[in-house]
N, C-alpha and C. Protein backbone atom coordinates (compact mmCIF):
# COMPACT_ATOMS: atom_id res chain seq x y z
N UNK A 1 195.21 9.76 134.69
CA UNK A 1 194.25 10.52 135.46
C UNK A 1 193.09 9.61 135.83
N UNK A 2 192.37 9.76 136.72
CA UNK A 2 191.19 8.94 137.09
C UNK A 2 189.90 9.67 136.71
N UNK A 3 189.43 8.29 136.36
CA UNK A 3 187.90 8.56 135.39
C UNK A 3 187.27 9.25 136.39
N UNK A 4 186.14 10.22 135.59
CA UNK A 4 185.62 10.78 136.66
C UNK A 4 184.14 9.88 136.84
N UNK A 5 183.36 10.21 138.13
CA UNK A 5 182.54 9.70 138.47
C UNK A 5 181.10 10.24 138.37
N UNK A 6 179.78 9.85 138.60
CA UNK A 6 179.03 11.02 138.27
C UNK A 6 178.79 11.53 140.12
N UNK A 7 178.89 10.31 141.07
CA UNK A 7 178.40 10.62 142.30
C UNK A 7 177.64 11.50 142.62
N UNK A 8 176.10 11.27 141.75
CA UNK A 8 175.25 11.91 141.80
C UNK A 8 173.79 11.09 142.76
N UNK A 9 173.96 10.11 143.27
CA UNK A 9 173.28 8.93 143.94
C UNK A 9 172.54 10.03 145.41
N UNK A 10 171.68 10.06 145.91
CA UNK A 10 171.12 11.04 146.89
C UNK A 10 171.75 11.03 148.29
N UNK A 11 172.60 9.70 148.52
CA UNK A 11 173.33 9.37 149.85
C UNK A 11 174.69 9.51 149.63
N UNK A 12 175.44 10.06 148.00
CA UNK A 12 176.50 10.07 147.49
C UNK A 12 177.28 11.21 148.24
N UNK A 13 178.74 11.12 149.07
CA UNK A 13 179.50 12.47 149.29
C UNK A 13 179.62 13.30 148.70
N UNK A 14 180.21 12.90 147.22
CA UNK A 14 180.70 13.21 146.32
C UNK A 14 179.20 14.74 146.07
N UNK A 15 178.22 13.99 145.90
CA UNK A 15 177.01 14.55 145.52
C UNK A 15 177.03 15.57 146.64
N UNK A 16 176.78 15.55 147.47
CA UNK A 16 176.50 15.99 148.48
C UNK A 16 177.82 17.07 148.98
N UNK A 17 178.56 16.68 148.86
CA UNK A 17 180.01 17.68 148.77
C UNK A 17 180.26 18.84 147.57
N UNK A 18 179.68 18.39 146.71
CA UNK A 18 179.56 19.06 145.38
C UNK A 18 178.55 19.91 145.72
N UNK A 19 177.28 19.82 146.06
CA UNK A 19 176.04 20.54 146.26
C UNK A 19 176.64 21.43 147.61
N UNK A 20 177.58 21.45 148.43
CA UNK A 20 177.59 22.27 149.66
C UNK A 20 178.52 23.25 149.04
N UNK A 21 179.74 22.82 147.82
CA UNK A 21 180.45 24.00 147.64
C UNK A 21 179.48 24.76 146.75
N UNK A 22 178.78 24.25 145.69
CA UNK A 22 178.09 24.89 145.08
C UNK A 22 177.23 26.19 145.83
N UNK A 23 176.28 25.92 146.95
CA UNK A 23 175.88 26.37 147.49
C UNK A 23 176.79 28.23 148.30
N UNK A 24 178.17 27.46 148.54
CA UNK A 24 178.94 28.21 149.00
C UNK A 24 179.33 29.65 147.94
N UNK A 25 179.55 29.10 146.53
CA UNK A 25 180.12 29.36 145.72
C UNK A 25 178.92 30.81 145.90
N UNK A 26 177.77 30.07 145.34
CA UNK A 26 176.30 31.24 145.05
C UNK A 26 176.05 32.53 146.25
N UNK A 27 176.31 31.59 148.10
CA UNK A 27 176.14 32.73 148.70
C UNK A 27 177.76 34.15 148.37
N UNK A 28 178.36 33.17 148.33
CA UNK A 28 179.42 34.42 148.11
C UNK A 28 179.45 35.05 146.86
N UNK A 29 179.11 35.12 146.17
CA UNK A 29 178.45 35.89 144.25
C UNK A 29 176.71 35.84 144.01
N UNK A 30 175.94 36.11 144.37
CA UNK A 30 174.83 35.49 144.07
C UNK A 30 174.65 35.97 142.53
N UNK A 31 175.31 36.46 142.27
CA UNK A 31 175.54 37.44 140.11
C UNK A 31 176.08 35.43 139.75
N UNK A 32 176.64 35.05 140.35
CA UNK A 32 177.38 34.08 139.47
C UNK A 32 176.57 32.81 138.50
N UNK A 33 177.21 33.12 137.60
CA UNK A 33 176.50 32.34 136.18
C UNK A 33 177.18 30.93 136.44
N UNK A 34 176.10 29.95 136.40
CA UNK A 34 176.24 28.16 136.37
C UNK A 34 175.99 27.75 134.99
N UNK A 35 177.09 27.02 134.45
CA UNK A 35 176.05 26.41 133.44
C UNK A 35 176.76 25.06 133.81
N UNK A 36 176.37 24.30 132.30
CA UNK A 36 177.56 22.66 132.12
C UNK A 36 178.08 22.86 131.09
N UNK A 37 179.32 22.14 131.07
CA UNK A 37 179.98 22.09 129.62
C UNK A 37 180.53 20.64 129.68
N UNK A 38 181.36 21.02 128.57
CA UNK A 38 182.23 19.75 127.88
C UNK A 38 181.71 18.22 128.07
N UNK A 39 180.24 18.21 128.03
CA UNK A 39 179.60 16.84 128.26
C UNK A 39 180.10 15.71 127.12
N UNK A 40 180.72 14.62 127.90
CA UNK A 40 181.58 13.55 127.31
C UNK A 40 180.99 11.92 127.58
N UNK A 41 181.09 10.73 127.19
CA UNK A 41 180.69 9.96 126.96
C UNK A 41 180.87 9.56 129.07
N UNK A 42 181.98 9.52 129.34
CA UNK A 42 182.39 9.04 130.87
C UNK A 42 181.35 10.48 131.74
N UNK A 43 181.48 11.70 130.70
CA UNK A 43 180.40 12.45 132.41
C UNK A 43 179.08 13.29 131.73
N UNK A 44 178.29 12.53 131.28
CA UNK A 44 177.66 12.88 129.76
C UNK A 44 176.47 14.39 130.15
N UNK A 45 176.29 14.48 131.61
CA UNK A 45 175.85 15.79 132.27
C UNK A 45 177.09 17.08 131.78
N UNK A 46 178.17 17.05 131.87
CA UNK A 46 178.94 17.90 131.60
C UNK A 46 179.95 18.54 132.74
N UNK A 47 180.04 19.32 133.32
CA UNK A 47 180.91 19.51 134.26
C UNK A 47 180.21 21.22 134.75
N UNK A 48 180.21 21.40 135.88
CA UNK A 48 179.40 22.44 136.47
C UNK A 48 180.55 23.29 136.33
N UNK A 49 180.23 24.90 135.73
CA UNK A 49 181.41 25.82 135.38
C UNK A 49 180.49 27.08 136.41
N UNK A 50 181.33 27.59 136.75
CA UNK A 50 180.62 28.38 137.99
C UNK A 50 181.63 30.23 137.01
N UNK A 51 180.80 30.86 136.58
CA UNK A 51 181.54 31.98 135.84
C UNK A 51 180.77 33.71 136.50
N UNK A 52 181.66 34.40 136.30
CA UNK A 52 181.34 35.89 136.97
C UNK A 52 182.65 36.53 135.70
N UNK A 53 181.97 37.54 134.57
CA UNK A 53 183.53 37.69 133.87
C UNK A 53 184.23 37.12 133.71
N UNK A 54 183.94 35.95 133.52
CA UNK A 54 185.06 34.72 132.88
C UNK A 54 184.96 33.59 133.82
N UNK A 55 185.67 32.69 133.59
CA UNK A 55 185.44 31.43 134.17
C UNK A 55 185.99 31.71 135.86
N UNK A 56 185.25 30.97 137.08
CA UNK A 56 185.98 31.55 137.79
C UNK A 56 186.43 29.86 138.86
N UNK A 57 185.54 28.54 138.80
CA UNK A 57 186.17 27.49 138.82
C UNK A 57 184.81 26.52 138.39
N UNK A 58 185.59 25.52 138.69
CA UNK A 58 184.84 24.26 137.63
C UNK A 58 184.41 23.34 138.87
N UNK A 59 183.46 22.40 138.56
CA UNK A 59 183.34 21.54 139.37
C UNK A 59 183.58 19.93 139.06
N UNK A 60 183.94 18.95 139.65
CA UNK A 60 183.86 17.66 139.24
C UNK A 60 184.62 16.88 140.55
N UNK A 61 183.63 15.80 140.17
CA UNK A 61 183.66 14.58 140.70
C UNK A 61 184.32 12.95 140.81
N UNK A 62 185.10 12.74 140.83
CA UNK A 62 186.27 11.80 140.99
C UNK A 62 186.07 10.23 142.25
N UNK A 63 186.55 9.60 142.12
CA UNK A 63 185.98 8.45 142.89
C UNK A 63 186.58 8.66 144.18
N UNK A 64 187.82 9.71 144.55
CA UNK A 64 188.33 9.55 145.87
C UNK A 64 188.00 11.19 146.07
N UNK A 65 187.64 12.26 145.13
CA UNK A 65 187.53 13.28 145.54
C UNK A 65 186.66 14.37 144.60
N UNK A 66 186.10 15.29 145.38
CA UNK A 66 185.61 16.31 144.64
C UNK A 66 186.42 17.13 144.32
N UNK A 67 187.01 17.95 143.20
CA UNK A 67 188.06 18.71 142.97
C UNK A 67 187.35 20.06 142.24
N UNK A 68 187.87 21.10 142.96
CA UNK A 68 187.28 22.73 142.44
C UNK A 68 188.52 23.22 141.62
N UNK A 69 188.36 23.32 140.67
CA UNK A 69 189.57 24.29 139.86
C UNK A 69 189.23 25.17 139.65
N UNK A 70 189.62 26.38 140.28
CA UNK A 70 190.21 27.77 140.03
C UNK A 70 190.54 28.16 138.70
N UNK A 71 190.10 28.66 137.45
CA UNK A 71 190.71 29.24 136.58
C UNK A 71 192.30 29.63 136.29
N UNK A 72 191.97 30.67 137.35
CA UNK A 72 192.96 31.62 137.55
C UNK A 72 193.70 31.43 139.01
N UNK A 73 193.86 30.33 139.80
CA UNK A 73 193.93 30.18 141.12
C UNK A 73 195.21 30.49 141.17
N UNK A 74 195.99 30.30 140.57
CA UNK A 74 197.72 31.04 140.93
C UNK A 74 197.81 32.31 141.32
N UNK A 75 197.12 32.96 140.76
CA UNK A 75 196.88 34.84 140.87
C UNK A 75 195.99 35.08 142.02
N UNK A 76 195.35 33.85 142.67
CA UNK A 76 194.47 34.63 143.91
C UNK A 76 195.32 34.50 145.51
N UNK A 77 195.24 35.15 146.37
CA UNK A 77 195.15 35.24 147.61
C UNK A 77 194.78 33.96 148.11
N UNK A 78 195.50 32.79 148.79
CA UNK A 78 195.18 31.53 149.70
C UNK A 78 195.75 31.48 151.02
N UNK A 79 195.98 32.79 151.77
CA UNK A 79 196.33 32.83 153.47
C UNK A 79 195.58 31.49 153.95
N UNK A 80 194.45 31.07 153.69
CA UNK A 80 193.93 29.75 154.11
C UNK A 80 194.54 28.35 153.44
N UNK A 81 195.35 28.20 152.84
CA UNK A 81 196.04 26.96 152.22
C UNK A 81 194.54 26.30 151.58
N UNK A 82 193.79 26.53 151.09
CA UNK A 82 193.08 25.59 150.39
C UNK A 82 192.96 25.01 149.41
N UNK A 83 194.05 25.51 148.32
CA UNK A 83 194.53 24.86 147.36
C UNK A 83 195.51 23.65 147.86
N UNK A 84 195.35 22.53 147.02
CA UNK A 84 195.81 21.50 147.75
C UNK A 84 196.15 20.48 146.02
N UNK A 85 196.16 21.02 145.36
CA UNK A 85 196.27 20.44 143.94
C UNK A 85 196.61 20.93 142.64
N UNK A 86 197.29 20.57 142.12
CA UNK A 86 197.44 21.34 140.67
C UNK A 86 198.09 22.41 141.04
N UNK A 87 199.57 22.38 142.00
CA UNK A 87 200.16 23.58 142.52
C UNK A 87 201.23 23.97 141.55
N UNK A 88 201.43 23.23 140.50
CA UNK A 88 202.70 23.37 140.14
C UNK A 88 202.44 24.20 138.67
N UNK A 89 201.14 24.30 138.55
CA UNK A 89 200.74 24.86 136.94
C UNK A 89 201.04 26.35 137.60
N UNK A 90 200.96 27.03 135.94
CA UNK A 90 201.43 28.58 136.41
C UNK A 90 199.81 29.39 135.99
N UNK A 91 199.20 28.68 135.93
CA UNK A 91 197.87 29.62 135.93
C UNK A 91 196.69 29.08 136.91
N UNK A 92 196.34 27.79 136.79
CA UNK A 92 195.50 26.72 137.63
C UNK A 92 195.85 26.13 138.86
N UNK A 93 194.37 26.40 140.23
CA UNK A 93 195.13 25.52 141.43
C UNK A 93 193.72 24.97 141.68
N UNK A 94 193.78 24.05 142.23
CA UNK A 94 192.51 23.23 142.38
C UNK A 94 192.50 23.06 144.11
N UNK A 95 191.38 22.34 144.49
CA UNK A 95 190.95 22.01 145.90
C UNK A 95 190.59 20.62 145.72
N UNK A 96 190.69 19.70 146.57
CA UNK A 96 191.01 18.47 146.10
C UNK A 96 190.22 18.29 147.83
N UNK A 97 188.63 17.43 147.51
CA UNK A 97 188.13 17.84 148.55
C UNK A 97 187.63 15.60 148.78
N UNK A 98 188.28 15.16 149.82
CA UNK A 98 187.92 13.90 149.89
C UNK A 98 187.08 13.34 150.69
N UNK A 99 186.60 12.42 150.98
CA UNK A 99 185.47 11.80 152.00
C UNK A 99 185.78 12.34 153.53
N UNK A 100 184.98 13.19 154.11
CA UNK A 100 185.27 13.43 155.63
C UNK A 100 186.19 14.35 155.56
N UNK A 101 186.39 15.80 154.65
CA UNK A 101 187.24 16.69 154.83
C UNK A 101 186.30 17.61 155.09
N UNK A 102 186.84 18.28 155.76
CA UNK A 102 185.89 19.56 155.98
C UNK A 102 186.51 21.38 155.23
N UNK A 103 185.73 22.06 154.73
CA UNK A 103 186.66 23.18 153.99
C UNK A 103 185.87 24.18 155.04
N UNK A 104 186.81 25.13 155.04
CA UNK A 104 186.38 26.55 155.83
C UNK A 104 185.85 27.37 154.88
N UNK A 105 184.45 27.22 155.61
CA UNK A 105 183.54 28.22 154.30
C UNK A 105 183.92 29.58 154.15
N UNK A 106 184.19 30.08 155.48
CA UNK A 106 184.63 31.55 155.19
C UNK A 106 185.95 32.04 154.02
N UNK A 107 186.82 31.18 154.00
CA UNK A 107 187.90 30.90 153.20
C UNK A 107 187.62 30.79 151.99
N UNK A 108 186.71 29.70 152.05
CA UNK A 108 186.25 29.20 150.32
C UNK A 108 185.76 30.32 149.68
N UNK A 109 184.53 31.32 150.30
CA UNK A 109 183.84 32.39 149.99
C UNK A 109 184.92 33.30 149.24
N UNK A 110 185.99 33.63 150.11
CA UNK A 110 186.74 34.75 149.93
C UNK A 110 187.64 34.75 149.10
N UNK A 111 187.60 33.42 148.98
CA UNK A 111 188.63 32.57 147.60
C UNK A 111 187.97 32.91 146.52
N UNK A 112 186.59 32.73 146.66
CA UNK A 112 185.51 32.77 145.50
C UNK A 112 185.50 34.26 144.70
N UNK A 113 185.49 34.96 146.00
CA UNK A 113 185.27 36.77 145.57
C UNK A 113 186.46 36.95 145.37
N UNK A 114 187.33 36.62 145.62
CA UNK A 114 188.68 37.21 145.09
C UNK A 114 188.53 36.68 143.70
N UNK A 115 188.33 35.56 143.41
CA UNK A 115 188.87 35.09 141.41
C UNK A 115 187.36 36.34 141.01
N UNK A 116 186.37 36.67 141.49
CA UNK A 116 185.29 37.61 140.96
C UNK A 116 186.18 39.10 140.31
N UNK A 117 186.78 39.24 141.63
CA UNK A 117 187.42 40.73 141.83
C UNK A 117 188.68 40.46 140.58
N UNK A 118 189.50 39.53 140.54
CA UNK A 118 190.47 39.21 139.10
C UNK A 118 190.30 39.04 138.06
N UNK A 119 188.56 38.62 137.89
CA UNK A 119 187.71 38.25 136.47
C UNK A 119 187.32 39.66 136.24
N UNK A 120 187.11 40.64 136.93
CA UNK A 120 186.48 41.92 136.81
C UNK A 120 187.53 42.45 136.36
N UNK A 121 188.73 42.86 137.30
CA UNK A 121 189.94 43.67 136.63
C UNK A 121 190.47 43.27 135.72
N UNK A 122 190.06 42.23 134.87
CA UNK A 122 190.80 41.78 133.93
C UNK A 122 189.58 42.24 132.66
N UNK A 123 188.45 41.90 132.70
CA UNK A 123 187.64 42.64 131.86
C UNK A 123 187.55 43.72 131.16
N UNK A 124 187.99 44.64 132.59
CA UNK A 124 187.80 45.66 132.45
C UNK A 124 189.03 46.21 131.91
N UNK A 125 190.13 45.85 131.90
CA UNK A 125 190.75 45.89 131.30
C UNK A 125 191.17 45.92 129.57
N UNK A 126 190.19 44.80 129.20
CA UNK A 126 189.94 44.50 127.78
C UNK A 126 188.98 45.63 127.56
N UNK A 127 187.77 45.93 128.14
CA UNK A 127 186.97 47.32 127.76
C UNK A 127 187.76 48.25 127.23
């Protein structure tokens, strides 16, 4: 696997690609809980976990790409093909986002509220 990167530099894509889905992530949930986790010696900030009722995807940074993992991305709705990674797991699908790609925000959003709407029925379920 490739080390991850911090591409946190102010002219960085990576940075800057990371901060636009983020952004995306919040207008489509503005309820949605950010924190960091699993801070490790190679990404010692931690990794941005974006959660609504459970985890709903992760963020990180890679030297050829920004990659969003979906929790639960097998179980959501992708009429937009934006999963592009990690297709073969039976629970996890990722977005695999590289220098000069562009993502359809409307897509991403609806991607977003859908894992909300699967973190909810699944909660509520456990209630």
């Amino acid at each position: 696997m490739k080390k991850a990167t911090t591409g946190r530099g102010a002219g960085s894509w990576r940075a800057n690609t990371l901060a636009r889905m983020r952004a995306l992530i919040l207008e489509a949930d503005p309820d949605m809980t950010e924190e960091r986790k699993w801070a490790r010696a190679a990404n010692p900030s931690g990794v941005p976990v974006w959660s609504h009722d459970g985890i709903v995807c992760t963020g990180e940074t890679y030297k050829n790409a920004v990659k969003l993992t979906f929790a639960h991305g097998a179980s959501l709705p992708d009429p937009s093909h934006l999963f592009n990674a990690s297709l073969a797991g039976g629970t996890r699908r990722a977005i695999d986002i590289r220098e000069g790609d562009t993502i359809d925000a409307r897509a991403f959003k609806a991607l977003v509220k859908a894992a909300v709407v699967r973190n909810r029925a699944a909660a509520s379920r456990k209630r």
